[in-house]
C-alpha atoms as a PDB file:
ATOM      1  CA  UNK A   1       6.819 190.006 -43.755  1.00  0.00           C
ATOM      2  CA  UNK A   2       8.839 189.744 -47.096  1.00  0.00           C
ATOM      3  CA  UNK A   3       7.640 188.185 -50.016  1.00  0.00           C
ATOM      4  CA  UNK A   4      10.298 186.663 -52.321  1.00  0.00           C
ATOM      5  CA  UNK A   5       9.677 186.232 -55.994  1.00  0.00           C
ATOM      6  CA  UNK A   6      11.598 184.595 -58.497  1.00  0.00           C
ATOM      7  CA  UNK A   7      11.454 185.789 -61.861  1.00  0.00           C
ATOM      8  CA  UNK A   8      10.446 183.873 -64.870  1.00  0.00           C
ATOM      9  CA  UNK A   9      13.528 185.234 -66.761  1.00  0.00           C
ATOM     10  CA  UNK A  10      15.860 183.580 -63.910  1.00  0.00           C
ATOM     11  CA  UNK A  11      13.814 180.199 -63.898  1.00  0.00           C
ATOM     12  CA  UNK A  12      14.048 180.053 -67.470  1.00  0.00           C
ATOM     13  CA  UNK A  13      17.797 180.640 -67.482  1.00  0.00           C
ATOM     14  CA  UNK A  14      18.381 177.921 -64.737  1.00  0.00           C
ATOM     15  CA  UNK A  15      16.491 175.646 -66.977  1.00  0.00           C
ATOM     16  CA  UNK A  16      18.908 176.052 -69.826  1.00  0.00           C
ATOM     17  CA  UNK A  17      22.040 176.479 -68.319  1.00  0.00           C
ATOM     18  CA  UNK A  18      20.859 172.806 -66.052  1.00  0.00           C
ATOM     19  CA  UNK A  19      19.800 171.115 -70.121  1.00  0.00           C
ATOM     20  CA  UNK A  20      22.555 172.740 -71.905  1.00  0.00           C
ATOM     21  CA  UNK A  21      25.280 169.447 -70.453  1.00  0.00           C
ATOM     22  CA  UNK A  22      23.114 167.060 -71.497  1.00  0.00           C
ATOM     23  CA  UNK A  23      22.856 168.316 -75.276  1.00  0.00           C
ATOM     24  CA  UNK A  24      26.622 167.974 -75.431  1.00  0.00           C
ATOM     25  CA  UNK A  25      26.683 164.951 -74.739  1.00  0.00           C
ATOM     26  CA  UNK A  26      23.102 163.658 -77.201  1.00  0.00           C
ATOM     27  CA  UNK A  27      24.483 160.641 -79.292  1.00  0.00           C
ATOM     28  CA  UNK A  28      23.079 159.583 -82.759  1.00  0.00           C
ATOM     29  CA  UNK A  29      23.116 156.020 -83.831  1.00  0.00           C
ATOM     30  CA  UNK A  30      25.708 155.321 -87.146  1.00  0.00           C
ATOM     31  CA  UNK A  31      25.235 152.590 -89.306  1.00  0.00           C
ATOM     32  CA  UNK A  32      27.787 151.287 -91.047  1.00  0.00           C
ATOM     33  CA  UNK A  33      29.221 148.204 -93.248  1.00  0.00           C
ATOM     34  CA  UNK A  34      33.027 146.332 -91.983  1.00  0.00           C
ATOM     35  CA  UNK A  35      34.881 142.643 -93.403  1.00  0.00           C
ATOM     36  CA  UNK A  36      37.706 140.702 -92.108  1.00  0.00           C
ATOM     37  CA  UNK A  37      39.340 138.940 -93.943  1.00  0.00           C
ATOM     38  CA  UNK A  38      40.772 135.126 -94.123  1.00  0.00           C
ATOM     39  CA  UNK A  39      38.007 133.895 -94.657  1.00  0.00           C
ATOM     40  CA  UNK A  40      35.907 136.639 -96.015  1.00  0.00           C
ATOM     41  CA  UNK A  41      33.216 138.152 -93.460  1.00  0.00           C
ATOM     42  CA  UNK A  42      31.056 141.323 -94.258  1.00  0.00           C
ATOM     43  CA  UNK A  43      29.007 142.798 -91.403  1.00  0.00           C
ATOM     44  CA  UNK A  44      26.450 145.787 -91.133  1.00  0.00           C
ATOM     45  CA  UNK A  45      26.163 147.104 -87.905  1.00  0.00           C
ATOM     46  CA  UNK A  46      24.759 150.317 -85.758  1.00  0.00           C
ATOM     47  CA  UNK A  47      27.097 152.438 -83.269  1.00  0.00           C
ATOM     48  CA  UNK A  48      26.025 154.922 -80.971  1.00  0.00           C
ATOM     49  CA  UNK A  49      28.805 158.488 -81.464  1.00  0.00           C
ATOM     50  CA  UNK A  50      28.247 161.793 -80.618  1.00  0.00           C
ATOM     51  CA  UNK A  51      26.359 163.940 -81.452  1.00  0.00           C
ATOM     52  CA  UNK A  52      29.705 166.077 -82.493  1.00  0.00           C
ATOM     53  CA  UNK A  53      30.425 162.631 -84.760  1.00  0.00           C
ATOM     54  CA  UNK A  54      26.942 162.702 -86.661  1.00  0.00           C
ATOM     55  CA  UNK A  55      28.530 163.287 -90.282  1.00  0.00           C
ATOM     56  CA  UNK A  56      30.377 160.996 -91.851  1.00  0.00           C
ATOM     57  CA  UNK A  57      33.928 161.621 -91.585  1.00  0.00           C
ATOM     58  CA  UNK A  58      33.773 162.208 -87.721  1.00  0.00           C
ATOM     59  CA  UNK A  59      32.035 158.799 -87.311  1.00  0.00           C
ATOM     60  CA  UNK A  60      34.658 157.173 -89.330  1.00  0.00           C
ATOM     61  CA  UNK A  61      37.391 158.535 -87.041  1.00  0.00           C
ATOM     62  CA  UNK A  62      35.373 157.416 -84.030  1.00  0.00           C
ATOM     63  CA  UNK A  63      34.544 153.594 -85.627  1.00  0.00           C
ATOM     64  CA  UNK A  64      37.954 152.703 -87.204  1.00  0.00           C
ATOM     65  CA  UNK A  65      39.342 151.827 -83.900  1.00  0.00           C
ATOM     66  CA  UNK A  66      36.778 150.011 -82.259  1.00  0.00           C
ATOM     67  CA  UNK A  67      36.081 148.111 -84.837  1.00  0.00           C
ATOM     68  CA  UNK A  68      39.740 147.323 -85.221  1.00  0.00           C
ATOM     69  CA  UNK A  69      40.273 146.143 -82.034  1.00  0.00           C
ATOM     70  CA  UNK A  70      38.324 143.019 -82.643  1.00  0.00           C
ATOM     71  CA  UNK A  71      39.933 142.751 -86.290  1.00  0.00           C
ATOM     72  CA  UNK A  72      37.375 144.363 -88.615  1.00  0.00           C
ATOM     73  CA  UNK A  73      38.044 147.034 -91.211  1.00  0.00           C
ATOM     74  CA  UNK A  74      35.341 149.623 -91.396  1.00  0.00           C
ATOM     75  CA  UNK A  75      34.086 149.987 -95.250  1.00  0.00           C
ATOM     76  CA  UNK A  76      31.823 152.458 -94.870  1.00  0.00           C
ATOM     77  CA  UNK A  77      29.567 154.739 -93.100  1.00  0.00           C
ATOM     78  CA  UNK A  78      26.320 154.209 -94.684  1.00  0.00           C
ATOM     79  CA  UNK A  79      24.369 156.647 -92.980  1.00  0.00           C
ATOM     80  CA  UNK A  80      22.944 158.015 -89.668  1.00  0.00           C
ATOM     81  CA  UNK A  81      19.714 156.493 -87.415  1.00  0.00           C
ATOM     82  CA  UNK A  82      18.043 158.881 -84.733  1.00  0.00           C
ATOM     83  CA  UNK A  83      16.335 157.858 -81.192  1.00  0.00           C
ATOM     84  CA  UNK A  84      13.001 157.294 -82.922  1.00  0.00           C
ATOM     85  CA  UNK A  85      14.426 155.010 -86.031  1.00  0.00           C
ATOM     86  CA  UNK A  86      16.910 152.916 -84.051  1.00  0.00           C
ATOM     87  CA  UNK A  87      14.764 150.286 -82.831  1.00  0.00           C
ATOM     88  CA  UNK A  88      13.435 149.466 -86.598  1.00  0.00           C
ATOM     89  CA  UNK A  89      17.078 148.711 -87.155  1.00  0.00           C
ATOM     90  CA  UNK A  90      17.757 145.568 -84.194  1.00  0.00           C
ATOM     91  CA  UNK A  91      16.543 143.049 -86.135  1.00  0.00           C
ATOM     92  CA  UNK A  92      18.772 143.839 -89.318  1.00  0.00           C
ATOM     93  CA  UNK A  93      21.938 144.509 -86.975  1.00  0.00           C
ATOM     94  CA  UNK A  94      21.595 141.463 -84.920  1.00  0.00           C
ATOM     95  CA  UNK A  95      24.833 140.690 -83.179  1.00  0.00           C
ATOM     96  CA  UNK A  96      26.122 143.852 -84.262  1.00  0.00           C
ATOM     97  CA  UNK A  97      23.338 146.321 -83.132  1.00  0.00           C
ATOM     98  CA  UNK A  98      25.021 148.672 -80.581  1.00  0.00           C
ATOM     99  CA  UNK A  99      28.318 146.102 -80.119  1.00  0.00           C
ATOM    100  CA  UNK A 100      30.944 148.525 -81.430  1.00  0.00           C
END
């Protein structure tokens, strides 16, 4: 009769190497201010990027587009909204909350 045993070293590894995809891919939540203009409209709004996107110039790069493929221009990234905080934000994004 042979006994197998695993060792805690090689569980432990299979943990991490099985969570390390999913931290590549952890978003954070940017809020940010856009306009259009003719006639003048001003939005604030949040936007889920990467976590790789989670300082300021990065998110810029990743909102300019999408917001200019509905016609806004992106003003400015006003800062950065985790998991726990995003839901305290809805109500202040409104249409905008998770859109772009």
């Amino acid at each position: 009769m042979t006994h197998s045993f695993i060792s805690p070293r090689l569980i432990a590894a299979a943990i991490a190497l099985a969570v390390l995809p999913l931290g590549a891919n952890a978003a954070c939540y940017a809020e940010y201010k856009a306009k259009r203009d003719n006639p003048l409209k001003l939005h604030y709004g949040i936007a889920e990027v990467l976590d790789a996107q989670c300082n300021t110039s990065a998110a810029k790069s990743a909102l300019t587009p999408r917001l200019a493929a509905d016609g806004w221009i992106l003003l400015s990234v006003v800062g950065f909204v985790d998991e726990a905080a995003l839901q305290g934000k809805k109500k202040s994004a409104g249409a905008y909350f998770l859109r772009y």
